[in-house]
Protein backbone atom coordinates (compact mmCIF):
# COMPACT_ATOMS: atom_id res chain seq x y z
CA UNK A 1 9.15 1.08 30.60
CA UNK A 2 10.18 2.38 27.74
CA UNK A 3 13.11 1.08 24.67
CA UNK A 4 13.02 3.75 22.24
CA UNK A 5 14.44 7.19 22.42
CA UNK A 6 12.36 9.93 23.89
CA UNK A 7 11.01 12.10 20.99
CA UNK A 8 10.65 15.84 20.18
CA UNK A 9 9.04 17.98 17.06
CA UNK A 10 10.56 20.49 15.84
CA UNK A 11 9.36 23.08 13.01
CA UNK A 12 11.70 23.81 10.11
CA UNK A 13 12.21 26.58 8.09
CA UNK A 14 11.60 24.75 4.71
CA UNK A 15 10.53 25.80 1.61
CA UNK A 16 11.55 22.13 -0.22
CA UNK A 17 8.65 19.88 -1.49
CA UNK A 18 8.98 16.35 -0.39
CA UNK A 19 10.49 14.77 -3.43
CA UNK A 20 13.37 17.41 -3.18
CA UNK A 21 13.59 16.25 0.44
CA UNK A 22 13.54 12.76 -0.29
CA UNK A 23 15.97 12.73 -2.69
CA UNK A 24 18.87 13.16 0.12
CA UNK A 25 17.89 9.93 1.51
CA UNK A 26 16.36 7.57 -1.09
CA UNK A 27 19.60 5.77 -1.56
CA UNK A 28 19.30 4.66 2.27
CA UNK A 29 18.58 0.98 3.54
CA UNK A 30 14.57 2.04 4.85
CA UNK A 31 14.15 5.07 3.53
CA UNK A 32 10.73 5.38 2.85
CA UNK A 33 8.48 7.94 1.37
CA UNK A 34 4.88 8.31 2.04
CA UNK A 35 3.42 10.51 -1.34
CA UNK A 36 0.29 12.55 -0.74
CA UNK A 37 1.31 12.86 -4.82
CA UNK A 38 -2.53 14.26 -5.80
CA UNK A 39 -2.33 17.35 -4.74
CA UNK A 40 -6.35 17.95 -5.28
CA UNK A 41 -7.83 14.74 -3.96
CA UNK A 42 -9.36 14.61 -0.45
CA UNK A 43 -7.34 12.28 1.05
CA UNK A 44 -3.63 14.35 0.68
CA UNK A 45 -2.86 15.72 3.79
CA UNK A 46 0.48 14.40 4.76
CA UNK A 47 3.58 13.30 2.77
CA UNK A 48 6.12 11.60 5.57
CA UNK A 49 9.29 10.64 5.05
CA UNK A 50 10.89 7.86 7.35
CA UNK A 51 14.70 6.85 7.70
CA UNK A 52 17.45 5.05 9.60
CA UNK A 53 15.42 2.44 11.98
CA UNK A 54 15.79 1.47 14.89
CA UNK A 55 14.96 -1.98 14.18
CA UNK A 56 13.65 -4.14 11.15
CA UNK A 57 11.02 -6.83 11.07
CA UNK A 58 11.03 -8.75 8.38
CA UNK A 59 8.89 -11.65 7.44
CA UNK A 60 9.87 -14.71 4.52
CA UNK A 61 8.52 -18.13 4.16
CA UNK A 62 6.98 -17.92 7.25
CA UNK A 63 10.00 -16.69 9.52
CA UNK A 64 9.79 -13.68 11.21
CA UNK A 65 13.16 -12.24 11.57
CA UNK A 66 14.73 -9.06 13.73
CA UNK A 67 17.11 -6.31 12.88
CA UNK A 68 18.33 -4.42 15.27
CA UNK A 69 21.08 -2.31 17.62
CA UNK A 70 22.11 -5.07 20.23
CA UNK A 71 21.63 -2.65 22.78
CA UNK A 72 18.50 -2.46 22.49
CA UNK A 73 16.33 -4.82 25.16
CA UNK A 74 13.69 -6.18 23.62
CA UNK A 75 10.83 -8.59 24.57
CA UNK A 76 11.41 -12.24 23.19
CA UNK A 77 10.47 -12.36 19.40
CA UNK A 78 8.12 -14.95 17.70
CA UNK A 79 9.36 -16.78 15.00
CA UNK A 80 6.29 -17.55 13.21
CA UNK A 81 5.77 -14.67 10.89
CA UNK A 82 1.96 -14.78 11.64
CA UNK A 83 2.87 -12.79 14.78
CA UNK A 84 4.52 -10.05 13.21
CA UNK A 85 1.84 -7.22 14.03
CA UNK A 86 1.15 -9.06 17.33
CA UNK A 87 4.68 -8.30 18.50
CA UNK A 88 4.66 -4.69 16.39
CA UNK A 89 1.81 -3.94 18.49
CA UNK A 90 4.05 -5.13 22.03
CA UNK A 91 7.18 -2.82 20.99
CA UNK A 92 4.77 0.08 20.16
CA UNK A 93 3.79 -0.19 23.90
CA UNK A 94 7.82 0.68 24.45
CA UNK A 95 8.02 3.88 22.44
CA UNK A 96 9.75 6.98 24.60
CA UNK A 97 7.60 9.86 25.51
CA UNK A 98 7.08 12.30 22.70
CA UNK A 99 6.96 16.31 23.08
CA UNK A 100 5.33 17.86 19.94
CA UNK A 101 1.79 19.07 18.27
CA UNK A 102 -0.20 16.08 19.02
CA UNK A 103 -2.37 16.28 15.39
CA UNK A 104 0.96 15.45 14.00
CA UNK A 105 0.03 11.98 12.39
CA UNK A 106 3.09 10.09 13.16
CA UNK A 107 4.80 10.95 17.04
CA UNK A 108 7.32 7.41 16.30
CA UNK A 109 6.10 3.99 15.66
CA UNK A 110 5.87 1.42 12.64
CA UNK A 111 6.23 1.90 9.26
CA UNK A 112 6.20 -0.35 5.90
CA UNK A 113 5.07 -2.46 3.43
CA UNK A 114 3.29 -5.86 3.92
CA UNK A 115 2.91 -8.14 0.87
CA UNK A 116 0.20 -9.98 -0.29
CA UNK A 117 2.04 -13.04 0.36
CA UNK A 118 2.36 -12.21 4.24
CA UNK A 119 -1.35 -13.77 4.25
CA UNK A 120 -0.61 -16.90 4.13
CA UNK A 121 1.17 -16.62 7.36
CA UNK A 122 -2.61 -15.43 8.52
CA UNK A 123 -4.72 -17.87 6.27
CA UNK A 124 -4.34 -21.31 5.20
CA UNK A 125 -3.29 -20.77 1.43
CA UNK A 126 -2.18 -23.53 -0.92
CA UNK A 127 1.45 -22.94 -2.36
CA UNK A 128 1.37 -23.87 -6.29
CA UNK A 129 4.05 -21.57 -6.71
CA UNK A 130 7.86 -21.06 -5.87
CA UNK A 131 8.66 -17.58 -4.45
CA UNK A 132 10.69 -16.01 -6.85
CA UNK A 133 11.50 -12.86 -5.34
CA UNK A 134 14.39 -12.18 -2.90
CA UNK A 135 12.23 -9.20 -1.81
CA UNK A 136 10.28 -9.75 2.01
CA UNK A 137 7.01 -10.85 2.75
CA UNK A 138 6.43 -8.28 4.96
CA UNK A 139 9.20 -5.14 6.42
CA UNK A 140 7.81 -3.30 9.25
CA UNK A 141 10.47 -0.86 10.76
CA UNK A 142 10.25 1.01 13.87
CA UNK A 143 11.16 4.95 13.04
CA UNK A 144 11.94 7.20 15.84
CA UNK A 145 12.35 10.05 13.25
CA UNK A 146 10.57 11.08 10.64
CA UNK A 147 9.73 14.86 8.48
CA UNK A 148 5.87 15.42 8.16
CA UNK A 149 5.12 17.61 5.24
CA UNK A 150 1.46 19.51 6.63
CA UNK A 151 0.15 20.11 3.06
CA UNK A 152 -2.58 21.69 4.19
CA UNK A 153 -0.82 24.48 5.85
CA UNK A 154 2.58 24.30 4.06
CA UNK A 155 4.76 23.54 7.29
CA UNK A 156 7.78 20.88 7.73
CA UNK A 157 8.04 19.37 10.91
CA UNK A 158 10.98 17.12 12.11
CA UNK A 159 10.17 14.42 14.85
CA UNK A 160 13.43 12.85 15.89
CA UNK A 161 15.17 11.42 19.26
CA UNK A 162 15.50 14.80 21.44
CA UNK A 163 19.53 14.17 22.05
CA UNK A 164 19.35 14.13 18.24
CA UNK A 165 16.94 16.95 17.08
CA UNK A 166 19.67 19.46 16.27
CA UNK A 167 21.85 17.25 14.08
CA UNK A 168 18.83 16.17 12.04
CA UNK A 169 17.91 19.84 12.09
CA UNK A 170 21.34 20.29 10.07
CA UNK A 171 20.79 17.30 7.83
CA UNK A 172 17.44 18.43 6.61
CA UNK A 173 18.33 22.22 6.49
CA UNK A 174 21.63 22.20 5.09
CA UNK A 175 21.22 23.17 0.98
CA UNK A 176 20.76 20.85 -1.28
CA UNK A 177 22.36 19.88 -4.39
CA UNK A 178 20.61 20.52 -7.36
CA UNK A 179 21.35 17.16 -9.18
CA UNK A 180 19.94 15.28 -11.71
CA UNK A 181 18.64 11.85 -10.51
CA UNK A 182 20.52 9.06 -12.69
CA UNK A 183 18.39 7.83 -15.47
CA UNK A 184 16.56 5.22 -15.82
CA UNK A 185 15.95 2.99 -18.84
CA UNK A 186 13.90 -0.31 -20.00
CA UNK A 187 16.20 -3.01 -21.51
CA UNK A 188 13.61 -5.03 -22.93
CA UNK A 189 9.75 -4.77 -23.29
CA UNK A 190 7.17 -5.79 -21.10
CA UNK A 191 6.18 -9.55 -20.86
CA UNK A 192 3.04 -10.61 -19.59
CA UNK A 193 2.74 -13.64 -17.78
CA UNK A 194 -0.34 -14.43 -19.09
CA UNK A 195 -1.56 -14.01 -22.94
CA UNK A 196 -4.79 -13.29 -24.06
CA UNK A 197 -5.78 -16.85 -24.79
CA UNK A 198 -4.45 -17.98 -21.46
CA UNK A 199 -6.29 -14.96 -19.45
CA UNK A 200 -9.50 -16.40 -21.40
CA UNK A 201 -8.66 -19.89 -20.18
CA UNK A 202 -8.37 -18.77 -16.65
CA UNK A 203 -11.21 -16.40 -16.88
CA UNK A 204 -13.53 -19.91 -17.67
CA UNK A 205 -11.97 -21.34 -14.87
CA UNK A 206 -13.26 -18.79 -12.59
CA UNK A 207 -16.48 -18.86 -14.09
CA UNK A 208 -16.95 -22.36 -13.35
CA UNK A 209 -16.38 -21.24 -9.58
CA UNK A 210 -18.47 -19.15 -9.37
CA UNK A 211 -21.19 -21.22 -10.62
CA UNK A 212 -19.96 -23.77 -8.80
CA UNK A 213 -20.66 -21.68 -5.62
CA UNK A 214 -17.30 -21.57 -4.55
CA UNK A 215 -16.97 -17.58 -4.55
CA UNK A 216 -18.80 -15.17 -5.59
CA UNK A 217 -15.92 -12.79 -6.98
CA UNK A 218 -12.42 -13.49 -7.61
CA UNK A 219 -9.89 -11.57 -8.57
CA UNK A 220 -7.42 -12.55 -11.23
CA UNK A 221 -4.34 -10.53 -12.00
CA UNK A 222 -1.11 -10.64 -14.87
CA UNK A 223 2.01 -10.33 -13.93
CA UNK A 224 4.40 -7.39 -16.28
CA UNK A 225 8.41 -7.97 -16.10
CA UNK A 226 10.70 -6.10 -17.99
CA UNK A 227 14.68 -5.58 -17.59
CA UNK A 228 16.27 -2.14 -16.46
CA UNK A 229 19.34 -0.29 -15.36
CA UNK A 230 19.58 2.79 -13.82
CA UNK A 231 17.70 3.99 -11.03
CA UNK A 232 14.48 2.94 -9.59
CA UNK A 233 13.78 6.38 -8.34
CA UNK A 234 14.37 7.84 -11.45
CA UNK A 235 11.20 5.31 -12.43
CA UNK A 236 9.52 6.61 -9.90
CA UNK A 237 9.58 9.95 -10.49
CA UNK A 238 8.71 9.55 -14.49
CA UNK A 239 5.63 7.43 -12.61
CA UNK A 240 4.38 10.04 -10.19
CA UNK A 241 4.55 12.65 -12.72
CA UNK A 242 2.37 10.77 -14.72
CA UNK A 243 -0.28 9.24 -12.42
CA UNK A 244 -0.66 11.63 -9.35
CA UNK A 245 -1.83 9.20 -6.45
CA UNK A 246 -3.17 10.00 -3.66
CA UNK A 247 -1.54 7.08 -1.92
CA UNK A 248 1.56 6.56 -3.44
CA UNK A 249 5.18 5.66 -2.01
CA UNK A 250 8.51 4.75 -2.64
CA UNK A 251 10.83 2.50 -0.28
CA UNK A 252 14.60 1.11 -0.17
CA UNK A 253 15.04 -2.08 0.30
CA UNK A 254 18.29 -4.20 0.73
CA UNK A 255 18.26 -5.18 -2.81
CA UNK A 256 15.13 -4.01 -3.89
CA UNK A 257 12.96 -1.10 -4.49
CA UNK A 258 8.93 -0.29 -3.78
CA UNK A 259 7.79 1.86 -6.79
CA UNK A 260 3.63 2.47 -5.77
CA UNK A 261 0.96 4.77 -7.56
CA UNK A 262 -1.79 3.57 -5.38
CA UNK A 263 -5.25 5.44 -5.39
CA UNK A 264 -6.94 3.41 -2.62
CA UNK A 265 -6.52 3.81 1.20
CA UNK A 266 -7.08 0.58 3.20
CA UNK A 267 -7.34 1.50 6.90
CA UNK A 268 -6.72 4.74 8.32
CA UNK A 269 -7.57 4.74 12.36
CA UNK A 270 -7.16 8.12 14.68
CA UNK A 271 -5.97 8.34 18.02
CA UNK A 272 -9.18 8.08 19.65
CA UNK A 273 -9.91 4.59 17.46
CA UNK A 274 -12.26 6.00 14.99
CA UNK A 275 -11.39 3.56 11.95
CA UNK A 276 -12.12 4.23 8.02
CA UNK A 277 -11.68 2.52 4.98
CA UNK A 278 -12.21 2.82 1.38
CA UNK A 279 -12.83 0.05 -0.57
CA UNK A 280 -12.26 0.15 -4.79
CA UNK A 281 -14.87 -2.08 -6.85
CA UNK A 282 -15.30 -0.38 -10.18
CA UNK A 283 -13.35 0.54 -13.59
CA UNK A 284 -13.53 2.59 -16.30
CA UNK A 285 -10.83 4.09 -18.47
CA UNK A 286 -10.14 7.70 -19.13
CA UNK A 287 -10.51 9.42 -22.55
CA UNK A 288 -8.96 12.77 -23.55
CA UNK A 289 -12.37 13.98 -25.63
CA UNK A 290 -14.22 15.32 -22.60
CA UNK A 291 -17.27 13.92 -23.78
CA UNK A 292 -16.46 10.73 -23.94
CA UNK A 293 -14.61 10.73 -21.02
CA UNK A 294 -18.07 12.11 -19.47
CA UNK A 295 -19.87 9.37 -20.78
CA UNK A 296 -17.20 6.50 -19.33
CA UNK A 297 -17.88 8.29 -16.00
CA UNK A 298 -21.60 8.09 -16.08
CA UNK A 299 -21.34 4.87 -17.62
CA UNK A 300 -19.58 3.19 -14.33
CA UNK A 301 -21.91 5.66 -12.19
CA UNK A 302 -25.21 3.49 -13.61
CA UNK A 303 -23.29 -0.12 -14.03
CA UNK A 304 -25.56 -2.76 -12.11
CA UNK A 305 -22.75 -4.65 -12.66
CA UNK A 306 -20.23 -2.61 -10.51
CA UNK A 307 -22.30 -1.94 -8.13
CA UNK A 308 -22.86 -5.14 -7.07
CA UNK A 309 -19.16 -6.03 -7.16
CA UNK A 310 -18.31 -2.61 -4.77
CA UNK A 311 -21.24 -4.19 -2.21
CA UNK A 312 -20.26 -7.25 -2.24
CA UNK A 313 -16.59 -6.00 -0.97
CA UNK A 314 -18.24 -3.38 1.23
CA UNK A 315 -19.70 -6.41 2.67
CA UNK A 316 -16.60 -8.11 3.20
CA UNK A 317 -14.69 -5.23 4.82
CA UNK A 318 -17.94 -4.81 7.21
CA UNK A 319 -17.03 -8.13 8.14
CA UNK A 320 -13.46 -7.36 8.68
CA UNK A 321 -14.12 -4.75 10.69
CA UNK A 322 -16.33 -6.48 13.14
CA UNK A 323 -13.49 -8.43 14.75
CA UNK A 324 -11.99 -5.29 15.95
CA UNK A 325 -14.68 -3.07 15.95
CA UNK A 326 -17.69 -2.05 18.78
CA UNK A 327 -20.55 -4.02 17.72
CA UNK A 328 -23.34 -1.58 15.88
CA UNK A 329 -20.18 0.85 15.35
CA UNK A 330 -19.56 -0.21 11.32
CA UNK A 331 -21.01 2.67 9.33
CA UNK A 332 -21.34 3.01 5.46
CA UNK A 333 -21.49 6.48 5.22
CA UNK A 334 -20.73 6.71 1.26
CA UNK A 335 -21.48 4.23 -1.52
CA UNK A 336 -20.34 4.17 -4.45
CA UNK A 337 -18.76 7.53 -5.31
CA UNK A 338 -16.96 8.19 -8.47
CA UNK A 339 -13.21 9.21 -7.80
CA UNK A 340 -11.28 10.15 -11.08
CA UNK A 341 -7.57 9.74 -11.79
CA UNK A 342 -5.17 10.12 -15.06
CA UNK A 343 -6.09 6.66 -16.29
CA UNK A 344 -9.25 5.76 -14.95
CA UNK A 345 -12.50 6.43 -12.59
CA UNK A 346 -13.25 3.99 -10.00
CA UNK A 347 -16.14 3.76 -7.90
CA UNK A 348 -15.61 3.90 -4.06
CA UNK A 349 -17.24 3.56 -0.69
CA UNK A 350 -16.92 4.29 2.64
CA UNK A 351 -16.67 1.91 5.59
CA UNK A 352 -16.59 3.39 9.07
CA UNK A 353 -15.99 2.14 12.88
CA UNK A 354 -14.69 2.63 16.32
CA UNK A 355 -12.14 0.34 17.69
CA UNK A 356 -12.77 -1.64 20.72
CA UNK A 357 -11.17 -1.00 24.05
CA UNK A 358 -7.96 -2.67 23.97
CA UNK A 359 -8.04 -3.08 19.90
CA UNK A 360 -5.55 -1.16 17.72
CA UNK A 361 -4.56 -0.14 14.30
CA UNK A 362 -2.41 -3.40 14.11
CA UNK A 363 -5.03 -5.65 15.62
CA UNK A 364 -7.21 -3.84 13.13
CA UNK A 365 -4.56 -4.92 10.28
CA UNK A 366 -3.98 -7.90 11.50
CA UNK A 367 -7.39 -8.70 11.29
CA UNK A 368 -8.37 -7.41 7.93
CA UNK A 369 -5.47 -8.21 5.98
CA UNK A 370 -5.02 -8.64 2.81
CA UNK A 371 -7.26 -6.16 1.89
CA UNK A 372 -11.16 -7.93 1.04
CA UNK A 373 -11.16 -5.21 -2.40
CA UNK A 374 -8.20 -7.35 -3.85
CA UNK A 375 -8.81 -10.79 -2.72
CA UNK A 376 -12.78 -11.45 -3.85
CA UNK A 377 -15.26 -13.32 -1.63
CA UNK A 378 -15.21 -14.82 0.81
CA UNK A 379 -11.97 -13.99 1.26
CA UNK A 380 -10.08 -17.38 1.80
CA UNK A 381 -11.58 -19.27 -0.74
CA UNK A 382 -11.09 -16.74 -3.29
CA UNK A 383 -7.04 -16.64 -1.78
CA UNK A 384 -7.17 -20.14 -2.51
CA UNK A 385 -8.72 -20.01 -6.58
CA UNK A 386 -5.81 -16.73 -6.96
CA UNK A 387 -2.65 -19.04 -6.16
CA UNK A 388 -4.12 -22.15 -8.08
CA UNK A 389 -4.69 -19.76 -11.17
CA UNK A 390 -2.34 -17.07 -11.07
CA UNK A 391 1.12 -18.31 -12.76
CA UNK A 392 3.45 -16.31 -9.99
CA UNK A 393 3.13 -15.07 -6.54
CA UNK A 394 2.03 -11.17 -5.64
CA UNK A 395 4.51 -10.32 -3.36
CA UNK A 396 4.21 -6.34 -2.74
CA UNK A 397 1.37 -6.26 -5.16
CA UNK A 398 -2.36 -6.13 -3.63
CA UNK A 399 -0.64 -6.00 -0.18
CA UNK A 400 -0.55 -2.72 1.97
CA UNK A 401 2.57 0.27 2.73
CA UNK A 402 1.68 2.72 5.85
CA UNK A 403 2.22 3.40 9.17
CA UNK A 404 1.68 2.85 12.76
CA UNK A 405 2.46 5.46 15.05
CA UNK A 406 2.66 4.42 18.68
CA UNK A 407 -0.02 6.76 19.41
CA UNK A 408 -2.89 5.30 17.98
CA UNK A 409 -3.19 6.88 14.61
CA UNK A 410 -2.37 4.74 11.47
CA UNK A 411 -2.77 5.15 7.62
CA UNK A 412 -2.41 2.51 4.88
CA UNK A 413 -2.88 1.77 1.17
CA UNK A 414 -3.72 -0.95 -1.06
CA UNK A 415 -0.43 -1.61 -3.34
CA UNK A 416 -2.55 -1.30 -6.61
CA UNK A 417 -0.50 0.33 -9.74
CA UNK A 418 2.45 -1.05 -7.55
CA UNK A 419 6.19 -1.99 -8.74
CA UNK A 420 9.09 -4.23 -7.18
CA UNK A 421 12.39 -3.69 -8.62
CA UNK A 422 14.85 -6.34 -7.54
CA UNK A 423 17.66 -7.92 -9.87
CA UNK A 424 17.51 -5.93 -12.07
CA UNK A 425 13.97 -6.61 -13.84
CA UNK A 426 11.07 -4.86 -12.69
CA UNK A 427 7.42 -6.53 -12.02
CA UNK A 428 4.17 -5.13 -12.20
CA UNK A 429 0.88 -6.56 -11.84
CA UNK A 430 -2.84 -5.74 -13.21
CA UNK A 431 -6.24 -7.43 -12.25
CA UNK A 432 -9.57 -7.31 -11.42
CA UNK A 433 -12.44 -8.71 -9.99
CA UNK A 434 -14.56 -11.51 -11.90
CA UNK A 435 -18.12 -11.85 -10.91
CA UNK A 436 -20.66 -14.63 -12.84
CA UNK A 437 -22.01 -11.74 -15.32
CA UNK A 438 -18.39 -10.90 -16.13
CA UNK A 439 -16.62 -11.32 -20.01
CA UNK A 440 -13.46 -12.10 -20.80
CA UNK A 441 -12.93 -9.63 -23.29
CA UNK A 442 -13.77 -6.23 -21.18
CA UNK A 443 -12.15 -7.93 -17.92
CA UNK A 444 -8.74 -8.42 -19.96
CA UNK A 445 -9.41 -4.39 -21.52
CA UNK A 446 -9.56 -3.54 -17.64
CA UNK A 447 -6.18 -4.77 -16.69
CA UNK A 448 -4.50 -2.84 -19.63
CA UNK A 449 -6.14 0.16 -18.61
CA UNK A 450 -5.06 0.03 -15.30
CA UNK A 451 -1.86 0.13 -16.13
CA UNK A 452 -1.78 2.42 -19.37
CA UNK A 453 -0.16 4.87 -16.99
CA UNK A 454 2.56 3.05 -15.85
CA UNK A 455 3.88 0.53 -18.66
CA UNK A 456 3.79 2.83 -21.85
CA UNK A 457 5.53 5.85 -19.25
CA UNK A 458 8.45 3.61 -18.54
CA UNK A 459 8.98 2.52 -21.86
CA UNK A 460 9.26 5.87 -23.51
């Protein structure tokens, strides 16, 4: 039995790039953008753009709540926000039939962003701090259209309800204004939530740990805020311009705004249940003297140091996988390999598996989340040492944005370099992971240079 509209895909005659498509809709409730935005890096295939719902979940302080047309007859709901993928997973099962090119990547499904903080609806996570933000937990919306931007072969496809298909034709075809987006502009300068003295302090406190045996690698993070006014996609677009992501994305909120630059995928499956995932564990900046940025490079290439860090992650995410996975399946195909971006190289590596009957992307999600590359390990512990150390909750940062089409495929990031815009001030977040042969002094230089494409570019 099926709830949601049967879908078609349609091929349009469009010559716009995403960003000029996106900009008709970015003002919408949902809207969301998914930003292949480095246009030379393996991973950018797709940019998708998703709008109008047909239903919302939404997860905060533990509630999971639903949005949706009352016509719509849906299976009971939970109310325990730990089953929010659980019952994303059920109302997948109810998607329509879709007609269309089935290596189109999304045929209807989920899409969204899941916070950081939605784990400790998963985990059991001491709450030191208040939650601050009147942004979600969690938003997973089911889209029953969407355009797909192919930009490997330069083609626009529409997949929409099929009683719908020509209108949406008209909306995406009609021309387009060429308008300036309204500006946007700091009010006041960026405040850390942590000095230097204070990172130091926490930075011993991690140490001790560690030695302790309590973790082996935790990873701390500051907190940014700054004022604003004008528009966050405005921001976003000064952003993009400047950091070319492979991962990155923008999404409208009621009330608040997803601004992410994100380099790192988390968990891409296929239809068939081949799962990947990509894992960063490794830092160094970016210099504009070739040599030296040559010799940063090689330098992170050799480093003992984060090598062991990647492993240890690559370990974790093995883990991760197994709950989901066919045992002997989990493959490391790639370790670390330098990838290079405007502000920094990283090191990544390759985890690989096939799901298990009856497993899925969600499951997969469900099981793995938050990510293992921003936590530290083990995981829960380390969760634990983060909220008794870190001043202020995560929220969207070092949580996840993606989607889950009904047919099996998914793709999602890891909300590094990632913004929330709410009330007017803006947040965003640097960190890294701490292992025993970690100092203070370079760990601190790592979180500025993480970010010394995003603060300084919204400031100017």
């Amino acid at each position: 039995m099926s709830v949601f509209p049967d879908l078609c895909a349609i091929k349009l005659d469009c010559e716009a790039s995403a960003i000029e498509l996106f900009q008709r809709c970015q003002h919408e409730s949902y809207a969301l953008l998914l930003d292949s935005a480095a246009q030379s890096h393996q991973n950018c295939a797709y940019d998708i753009i998703f709008r109008q719902p047909e239903l919302v979940l939404s997860c905060k302080a533990g509630k999971l709540n639903v949005a949706t047309d009352a016509t719509l007859e849906l299976p009971p709901a939970p109310e325990n926000a730990a089953e929010l993928c659980r019952y994303a997973e059920q109302l997948n099962q109810l998607a329509g039939h879709y007609s269309g090119p089935a290596e189109l990547p999304f045929q209807g499904g989920f899409a969204g962003a899941v916070g950081y903080d939605h784990g400790r609806s998963l985990e059991v996570i001491p709450e030191f701090n208040a939650d601050i933000y009147q942004s979600p937990d969690a938003v997973l919306a089911y889209y029953s259209q969407a355009l797909i931007i192919d930009r490997q072969t330069n083609t626009v496809w529409l997949v929409a309800p099929a009683d719908k298909s020509e209108e949406l034709r008209d909306f995406w075809s009609q021309p387009m204004a060429r308008k300036k987006p309204p500006a946007f502009q700091l009010l006041s300068d960026w405040q850390s939530n942590m000095n230097e003295r204070q990172y130091t302090e926490k930075f011993t406190a991690v140490q001790n740990y560690l030695l302790a045996g309590d973790a082996y690698q935790i990873n701390l993070a500051q907190r940014y805020s700054a004022r604003y006014q004008g528009s966050e996609w405005s921001a976003y677009l000064k952003l993009r311009q400047a950091n070319s992501a492979p991962f990155s994305a923008f999404m409208r909120l009621p009330g608040s705004a997803i601004l992410s630059l994100s380099p790192e995928r988390f968990l891409l499956t296929d239809a068939e249940g081949q799962v990947e995932t990509k894992p960063i564990k490794g830092t160094r900046p970016r210099f504009d003297d070739t040599r030296k940025d040559q010799a940063s490079q090689q330098a992170l290439l050799t480093s003992e140091k984060d090598r062991a860090e990647n492993l240890m992650i690559v370990d974790l995410l093995r883990n991760d996988l197994s709950k989901n996975c066919e045992p002997g399946s989990i493959k490391t195909p790639s370790l670390f390999a330098i990838e290079s971006f405007p502000a920094v190289h990283h090191l990544v590596s390759t985890v690989v598996g096939k799901l298990q009957p009856g497993r899925t992307a969600l499951s997969l999600f469900n099981g793995a989340f938050p990510g293992g590359s921003i936590t530290g390990a083990p995981k829960i512990r380390a969760m634990q040492i983060i909220e008794e150390l870190e001043p202020h909750r995560r929220n969207i940062y070092c949580g996840s944005i993606g989607y889950f089409s009904q047919h099996g495929r998914s793709d999602t990031s890891i909300t590094i370099r990632t913004l929330l815009a709410e009330n007017k001030h803006l947040y965003c977040w640097a960190g890294g992971g701490l292992v025993a042969d970690s100092t203070a002094a370079d760990e601190y230089q790592e979180t500025k240079d993480k970010v010394s494409r995003i603060l300084p570019v919204l400031a100017s």
